[in-house]
C-alpha atoms as a PDB file:
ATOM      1  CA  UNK A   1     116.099 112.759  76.902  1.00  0.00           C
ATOM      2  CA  UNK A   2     112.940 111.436  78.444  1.00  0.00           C
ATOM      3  CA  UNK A   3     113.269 110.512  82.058  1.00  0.00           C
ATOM      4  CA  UNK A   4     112.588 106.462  82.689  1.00  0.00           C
ATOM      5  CA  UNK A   5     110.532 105.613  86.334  1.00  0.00           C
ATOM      6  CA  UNK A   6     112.639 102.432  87.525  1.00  0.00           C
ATOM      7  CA  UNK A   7     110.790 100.749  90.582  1.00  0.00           C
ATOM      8  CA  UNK A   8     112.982  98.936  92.936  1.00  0.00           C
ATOM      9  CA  UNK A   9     111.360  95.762  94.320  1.00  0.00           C
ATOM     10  CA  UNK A  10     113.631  93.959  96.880  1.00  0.00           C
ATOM     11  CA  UNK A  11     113.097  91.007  99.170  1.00  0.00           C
ATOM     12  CA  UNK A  12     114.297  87.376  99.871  1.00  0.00           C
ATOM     13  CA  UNK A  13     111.859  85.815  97.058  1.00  0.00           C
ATOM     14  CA  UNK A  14     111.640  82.361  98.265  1.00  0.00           C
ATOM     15  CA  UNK A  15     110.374  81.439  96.022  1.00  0.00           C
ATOM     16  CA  UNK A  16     109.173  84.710  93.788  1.00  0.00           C
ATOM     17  CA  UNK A  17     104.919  83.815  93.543  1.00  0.00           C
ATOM     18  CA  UNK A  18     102.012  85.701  92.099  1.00  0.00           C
ATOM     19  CA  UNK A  19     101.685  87.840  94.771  1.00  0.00           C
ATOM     20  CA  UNK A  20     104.944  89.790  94.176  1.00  0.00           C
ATOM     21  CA  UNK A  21     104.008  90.127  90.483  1.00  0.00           C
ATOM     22  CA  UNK A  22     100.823  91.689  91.402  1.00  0.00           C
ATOM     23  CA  UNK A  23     102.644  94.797  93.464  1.00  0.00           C
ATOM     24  CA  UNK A  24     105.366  95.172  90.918  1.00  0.00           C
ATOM     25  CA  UNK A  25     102.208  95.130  88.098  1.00  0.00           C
ATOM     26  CA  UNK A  26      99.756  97.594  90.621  1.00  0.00           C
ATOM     27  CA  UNK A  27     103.074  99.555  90.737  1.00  0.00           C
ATOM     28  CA  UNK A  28     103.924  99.801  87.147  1.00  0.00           C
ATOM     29  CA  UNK A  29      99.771 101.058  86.555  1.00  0.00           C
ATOM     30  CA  UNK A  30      99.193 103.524  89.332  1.00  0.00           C
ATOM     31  CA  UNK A  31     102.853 105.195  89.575  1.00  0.00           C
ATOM     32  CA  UNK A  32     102.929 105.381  85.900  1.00  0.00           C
ATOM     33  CA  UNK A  33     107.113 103.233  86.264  1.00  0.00           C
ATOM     34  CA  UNK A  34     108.569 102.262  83.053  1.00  0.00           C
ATOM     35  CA  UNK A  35     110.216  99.093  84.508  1.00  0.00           C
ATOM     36  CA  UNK A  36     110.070  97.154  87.754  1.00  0.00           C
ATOM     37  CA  UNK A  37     113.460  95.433  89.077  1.00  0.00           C
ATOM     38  CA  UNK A  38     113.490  92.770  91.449  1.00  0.00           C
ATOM     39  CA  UNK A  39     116.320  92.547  94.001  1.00  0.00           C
ATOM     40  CA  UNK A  40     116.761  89.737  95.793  1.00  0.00           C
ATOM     41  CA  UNK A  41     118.589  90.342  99.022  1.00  0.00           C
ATOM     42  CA  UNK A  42     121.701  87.930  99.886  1.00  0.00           C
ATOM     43  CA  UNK A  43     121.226  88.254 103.319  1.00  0.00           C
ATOM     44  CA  UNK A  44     118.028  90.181 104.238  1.00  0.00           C
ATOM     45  CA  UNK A  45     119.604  91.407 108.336  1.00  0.00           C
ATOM     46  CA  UNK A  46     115.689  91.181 109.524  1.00  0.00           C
ATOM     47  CA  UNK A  47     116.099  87.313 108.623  1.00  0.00           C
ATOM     48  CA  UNK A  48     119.841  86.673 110.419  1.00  0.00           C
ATOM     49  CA  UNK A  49     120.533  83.143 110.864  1.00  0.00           C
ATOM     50  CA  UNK A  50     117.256  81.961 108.769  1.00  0.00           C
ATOM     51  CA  UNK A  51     117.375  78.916 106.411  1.00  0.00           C
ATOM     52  CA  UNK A  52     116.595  80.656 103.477  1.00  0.00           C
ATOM     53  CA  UNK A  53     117.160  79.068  99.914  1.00  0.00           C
ATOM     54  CA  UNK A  54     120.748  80.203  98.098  1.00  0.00           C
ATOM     55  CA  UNK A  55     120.982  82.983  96.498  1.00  0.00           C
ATOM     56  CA  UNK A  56     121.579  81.334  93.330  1.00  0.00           C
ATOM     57  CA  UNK A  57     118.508  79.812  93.199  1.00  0.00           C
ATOM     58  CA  UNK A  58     116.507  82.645  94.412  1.00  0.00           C
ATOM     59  CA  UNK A  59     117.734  84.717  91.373  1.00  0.00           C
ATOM     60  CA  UNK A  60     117.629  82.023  89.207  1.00  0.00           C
ATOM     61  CA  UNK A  61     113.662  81.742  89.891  1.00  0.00           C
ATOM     62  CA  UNK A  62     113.482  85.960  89.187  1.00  0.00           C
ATOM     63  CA  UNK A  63     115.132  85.474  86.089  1.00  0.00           C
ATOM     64  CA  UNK A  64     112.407  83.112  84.562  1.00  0.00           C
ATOM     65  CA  UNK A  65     109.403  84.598  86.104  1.00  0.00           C
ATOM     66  CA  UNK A  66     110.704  88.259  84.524  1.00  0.00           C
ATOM     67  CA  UNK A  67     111.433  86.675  81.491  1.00  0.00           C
ATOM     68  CA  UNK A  68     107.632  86.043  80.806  1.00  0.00           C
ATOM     69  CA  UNK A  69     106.897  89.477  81.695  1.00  0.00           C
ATOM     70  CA  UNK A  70     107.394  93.102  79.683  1.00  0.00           C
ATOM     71  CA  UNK A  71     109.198  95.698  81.755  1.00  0.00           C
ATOM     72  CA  UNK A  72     110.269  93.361  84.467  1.00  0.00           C
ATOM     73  CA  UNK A  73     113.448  92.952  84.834  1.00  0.00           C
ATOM     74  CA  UNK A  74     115.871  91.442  88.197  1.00  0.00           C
ATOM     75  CA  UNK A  75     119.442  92.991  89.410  1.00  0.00           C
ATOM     76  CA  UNK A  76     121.748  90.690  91.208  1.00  0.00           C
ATOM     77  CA  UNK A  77     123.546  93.743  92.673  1.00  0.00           C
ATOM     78  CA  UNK A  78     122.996  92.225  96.423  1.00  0.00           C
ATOM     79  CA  UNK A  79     124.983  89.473  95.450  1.00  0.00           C
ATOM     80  CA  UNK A  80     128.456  91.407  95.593  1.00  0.00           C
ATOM     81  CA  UNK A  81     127.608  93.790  98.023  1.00  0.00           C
ATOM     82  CA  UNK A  82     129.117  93.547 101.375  1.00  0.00           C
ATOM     83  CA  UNK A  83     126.883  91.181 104.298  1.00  0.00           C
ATOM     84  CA  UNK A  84     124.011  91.698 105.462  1.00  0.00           C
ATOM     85  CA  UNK A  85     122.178  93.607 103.019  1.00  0.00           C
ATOM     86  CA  UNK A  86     121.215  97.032 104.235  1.00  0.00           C
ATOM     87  CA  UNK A  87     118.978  98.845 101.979  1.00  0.00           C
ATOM     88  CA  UNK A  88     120.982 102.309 101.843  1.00  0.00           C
ATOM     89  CA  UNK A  89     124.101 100.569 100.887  1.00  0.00           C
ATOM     90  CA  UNK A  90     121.770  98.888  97.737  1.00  0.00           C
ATOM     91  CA  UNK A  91     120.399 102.796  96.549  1.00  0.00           C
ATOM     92  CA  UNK A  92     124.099 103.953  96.858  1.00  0.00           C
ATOM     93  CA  UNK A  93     124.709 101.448  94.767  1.00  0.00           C
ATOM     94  CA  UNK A  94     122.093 101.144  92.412  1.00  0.00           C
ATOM     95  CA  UNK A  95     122.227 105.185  91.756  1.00  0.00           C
ATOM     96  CA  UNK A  96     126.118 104.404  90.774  1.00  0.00           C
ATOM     97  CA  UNK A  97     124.465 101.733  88.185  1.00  0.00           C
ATOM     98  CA  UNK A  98     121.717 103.802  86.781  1.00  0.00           C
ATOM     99  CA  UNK A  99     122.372 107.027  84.812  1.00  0.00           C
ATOM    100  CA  UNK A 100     120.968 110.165  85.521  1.00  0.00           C
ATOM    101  CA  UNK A 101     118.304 109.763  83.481  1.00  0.00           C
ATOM    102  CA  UNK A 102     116.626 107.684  85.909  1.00  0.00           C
ATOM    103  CA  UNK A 103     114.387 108.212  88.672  1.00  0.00           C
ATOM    104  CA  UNK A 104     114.068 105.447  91.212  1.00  0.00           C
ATOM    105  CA  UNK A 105     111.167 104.487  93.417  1.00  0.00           C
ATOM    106  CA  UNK A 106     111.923 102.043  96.160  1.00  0.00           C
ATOM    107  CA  UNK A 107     109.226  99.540  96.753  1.00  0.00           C
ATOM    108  CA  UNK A 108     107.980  98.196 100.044  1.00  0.00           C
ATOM    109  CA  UNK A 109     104.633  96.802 102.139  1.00  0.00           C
ATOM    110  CA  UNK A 110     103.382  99.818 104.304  1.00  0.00           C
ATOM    111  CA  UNK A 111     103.658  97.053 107.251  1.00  0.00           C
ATOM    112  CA  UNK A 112     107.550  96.878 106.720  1.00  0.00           C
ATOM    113  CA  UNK A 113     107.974 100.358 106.548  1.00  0.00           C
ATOM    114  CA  UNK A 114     106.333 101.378 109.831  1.00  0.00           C
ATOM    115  CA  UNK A 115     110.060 100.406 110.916  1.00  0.00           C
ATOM    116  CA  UNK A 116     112.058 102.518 108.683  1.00  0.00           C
ATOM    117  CA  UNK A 117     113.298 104.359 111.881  1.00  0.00           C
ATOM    118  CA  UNK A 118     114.870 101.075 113.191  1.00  0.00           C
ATOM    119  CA  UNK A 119     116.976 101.053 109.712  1.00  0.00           C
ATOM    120  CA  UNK A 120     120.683 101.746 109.315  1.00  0.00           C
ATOM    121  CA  UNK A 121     120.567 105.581 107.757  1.00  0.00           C
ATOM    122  CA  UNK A 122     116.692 105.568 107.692  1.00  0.00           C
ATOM    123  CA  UNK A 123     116.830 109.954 106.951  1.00  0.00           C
ATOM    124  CA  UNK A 124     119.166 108.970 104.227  1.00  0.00           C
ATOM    125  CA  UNK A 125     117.011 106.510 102.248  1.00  0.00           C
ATOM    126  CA  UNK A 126     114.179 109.037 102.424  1.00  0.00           C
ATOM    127  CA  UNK A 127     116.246 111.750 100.677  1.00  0.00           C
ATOM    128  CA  UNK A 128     117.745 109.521  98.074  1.00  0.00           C
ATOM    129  CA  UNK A 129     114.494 107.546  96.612  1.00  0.00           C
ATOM    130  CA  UNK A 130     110.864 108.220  95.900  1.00  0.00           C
ATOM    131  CA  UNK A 131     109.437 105.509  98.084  1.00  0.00           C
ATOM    132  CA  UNK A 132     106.203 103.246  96.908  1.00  0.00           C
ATOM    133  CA  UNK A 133     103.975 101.559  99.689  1.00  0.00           C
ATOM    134  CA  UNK A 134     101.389  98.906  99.526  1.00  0.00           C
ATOM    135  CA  UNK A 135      99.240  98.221 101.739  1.00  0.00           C
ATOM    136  CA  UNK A 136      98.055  94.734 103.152  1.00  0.00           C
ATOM    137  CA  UNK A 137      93.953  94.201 102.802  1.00  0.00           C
ATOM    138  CA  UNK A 138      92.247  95.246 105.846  1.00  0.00           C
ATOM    139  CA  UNK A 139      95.269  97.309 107.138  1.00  0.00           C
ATOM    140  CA  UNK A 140      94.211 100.403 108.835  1.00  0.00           C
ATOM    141  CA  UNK A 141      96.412 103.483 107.694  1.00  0.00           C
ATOM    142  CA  UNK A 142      95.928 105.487 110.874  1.00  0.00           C
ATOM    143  CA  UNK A 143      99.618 104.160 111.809  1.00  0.00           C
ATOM    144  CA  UNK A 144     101.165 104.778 108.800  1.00  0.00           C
ATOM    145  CA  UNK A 145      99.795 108.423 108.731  1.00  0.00           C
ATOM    146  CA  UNK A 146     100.948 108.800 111.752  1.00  0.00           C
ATOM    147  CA  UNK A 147     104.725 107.558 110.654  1.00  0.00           C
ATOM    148  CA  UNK A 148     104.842 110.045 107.691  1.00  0.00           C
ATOM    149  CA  UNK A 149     103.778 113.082 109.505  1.00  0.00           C
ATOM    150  CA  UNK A 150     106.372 112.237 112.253  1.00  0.00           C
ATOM    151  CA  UNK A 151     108.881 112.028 109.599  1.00  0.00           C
ATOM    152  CA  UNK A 152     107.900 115.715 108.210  1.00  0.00           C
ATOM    153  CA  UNK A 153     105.436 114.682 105.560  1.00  0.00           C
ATOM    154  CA  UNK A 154     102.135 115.937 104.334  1.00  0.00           C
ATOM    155  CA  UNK A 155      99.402 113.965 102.534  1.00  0.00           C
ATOM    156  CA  UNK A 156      97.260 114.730  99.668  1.00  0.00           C
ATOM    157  CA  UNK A 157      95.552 111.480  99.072  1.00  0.00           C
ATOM    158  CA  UNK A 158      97.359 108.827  98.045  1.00  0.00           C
ATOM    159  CA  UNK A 159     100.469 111.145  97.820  1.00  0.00           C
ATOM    160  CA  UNK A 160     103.121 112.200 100.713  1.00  0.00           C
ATOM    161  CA  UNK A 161     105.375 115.013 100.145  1.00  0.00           C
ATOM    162  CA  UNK A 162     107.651 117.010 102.269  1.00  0.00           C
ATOM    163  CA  UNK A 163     109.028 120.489 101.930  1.00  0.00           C
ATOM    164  CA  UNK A 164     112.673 119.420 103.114  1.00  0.00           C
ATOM    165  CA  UNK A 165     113.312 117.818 100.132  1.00  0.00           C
ATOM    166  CA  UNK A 166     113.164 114.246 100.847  1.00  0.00           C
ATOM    167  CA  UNK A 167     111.819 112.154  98.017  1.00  0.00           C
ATOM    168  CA  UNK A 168     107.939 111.789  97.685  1.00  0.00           C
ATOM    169  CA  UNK A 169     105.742 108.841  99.238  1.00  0.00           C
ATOM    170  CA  UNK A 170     103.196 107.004  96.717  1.00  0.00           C
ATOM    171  CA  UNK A 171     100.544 104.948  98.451  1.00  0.00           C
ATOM    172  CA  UNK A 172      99.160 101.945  96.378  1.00  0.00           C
ATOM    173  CA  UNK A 173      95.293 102.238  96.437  1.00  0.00           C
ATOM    174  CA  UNK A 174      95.294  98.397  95.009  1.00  0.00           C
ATOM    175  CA  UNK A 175      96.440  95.435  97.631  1.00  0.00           C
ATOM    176  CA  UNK A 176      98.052  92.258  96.184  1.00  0.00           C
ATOM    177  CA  UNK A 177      96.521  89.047  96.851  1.00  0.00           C
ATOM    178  CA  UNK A 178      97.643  88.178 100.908  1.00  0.00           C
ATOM    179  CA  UNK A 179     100.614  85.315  99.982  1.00  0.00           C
ATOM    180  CA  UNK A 180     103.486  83.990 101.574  1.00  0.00           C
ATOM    181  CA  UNK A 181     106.540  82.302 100.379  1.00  0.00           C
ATOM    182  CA  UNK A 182     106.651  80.663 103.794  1.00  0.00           C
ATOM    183  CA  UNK A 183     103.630  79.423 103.831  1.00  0.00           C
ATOM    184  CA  UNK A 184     104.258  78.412 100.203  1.00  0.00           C
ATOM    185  CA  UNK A 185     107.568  76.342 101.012  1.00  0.00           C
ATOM    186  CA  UNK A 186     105.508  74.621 103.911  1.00  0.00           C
ATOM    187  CA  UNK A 187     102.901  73.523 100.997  1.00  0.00           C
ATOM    188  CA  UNK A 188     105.351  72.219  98.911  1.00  0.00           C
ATOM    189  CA  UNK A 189     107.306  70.238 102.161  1.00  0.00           C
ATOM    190  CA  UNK A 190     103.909  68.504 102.709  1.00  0.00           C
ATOM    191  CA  UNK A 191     103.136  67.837  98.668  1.00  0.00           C
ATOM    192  CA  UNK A 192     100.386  69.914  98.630  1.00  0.00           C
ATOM    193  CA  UNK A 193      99.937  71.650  95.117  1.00  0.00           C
ATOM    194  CA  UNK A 194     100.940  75.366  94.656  1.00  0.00           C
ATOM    195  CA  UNK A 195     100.047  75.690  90.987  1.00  0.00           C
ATOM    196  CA  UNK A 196      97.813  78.653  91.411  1.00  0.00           C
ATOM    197  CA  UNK A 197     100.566  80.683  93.758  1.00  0.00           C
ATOM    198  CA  UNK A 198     103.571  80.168  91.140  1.00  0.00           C
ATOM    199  CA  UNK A 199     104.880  80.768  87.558  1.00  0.00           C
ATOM    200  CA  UNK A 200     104.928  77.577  85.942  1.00  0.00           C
ATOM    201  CA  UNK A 201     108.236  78.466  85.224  1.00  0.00           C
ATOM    202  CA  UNK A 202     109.238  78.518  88.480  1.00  0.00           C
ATOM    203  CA  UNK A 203     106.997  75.752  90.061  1.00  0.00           C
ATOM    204  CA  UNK A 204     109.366  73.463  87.214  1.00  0.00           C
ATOM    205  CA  UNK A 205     112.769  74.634  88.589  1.00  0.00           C
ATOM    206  CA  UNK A 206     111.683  73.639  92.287  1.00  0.00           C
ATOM    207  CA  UNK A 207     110.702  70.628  91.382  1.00  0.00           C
ATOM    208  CA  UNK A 208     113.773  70.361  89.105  1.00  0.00           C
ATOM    209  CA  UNK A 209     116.229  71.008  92.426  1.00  0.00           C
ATOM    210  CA  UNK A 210     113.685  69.910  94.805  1.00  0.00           C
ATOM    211  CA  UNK A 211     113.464  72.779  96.658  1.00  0.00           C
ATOM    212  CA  UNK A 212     111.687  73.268  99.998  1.00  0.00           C
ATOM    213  CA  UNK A 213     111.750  69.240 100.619  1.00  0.00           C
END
């Protein structure tokens, strides 16, 4: 039996726009992944005590922009895990959900990532999932190369390997387009149109619930 890549693409997604799509697609092409799956958190800890949209909604919204989309797909696995979300508790259960089969590459900006020491179990994630990063356009790497070799690993382009056994390190060599669901919510709060950010999919069910008003 063949083994399927699964990328692993969490965040708060609110709301999911075209700039998410475009990691998850650069993703799929350059790591050679069979299927992208969108997790939205239920309660990211970095955003504790943030207004952020329910989860409901926010999965709703993943659900119809996947739906337009081969091999995208969205897990609502956050959703019944204990509060706050804490990414090692997600792969411990997300390795429980997926068979054996499977290998599973976590997904993440290179900016987010500089703080993986500041994470609950931060050795443990690296062991347990091959790790994806992209980079922002215009970010300079020398930070992030620094990082990697701190934590024991060795690059080979766009590759990062170490010979403990932790999981390997892909670096994205595309950047998604620089845009933010905040600043997107503060567009649609003043009526501004956000037509070219959004699924038209999704741009319907905000306006259907008003969100962001």
């Amino acid at each position: 039996m063949s083994v399927r890549k699964i990328g692993l693409l969490g965040g708060t997604f609110d709301p999911i726009h075209y700039g998410h799509i475009q990691l998850a697609e650069t993703a799929m092409d350059e790591c050679g992944l069979d299927q992208v799956v969108f997790l939205p958190a239920a309660q990211p800890p970095h955003k504790d005590g943030a207004l952020i949209s329910s989860f409901k909604h926010r999965l709703a919204m993943l659900r119809l922009a996947c739906q337009e989309r081969k091999g995208f797909a969205c897990n609502a696995i956050e959703g019944i895990l204990p509060r706050p979300s804490y990414t090692i508790d997600t792969l411990q259960a997300l390795r429980n959900h997926y068979q054996a089969h499977c290998q599973l590459y976590f997904m993440i900006g290179a900016d987010a990532f500089l703080d993986i020491l500041t994470w609950k179990s931060p050795r443990e994630v690296l062991h347990s999932v091959n790790i994806i990063l992209s980079q922002r356009k215009g970010y300079q790497s020398e930070q992030l190369a620094q990082l990697l070799k701190k934590l024991g690993y060795r690059g080979s382009g766009n590759l990062w390997y170490d010979k403990e056994e932790k999981k390997e390190i892909y670096i994205l060599q595309k950047c998604p387009d620089a845009l933010s669901s905040s600043a997107i919510r503060t567009m649609i709060k003043k009526g501004e149109s956000v037509e070219r950010f959004l699924p038209q999919v999704v741009l319907l069910y905000i306006q259907k619930h008003t969100l962001y008003k």
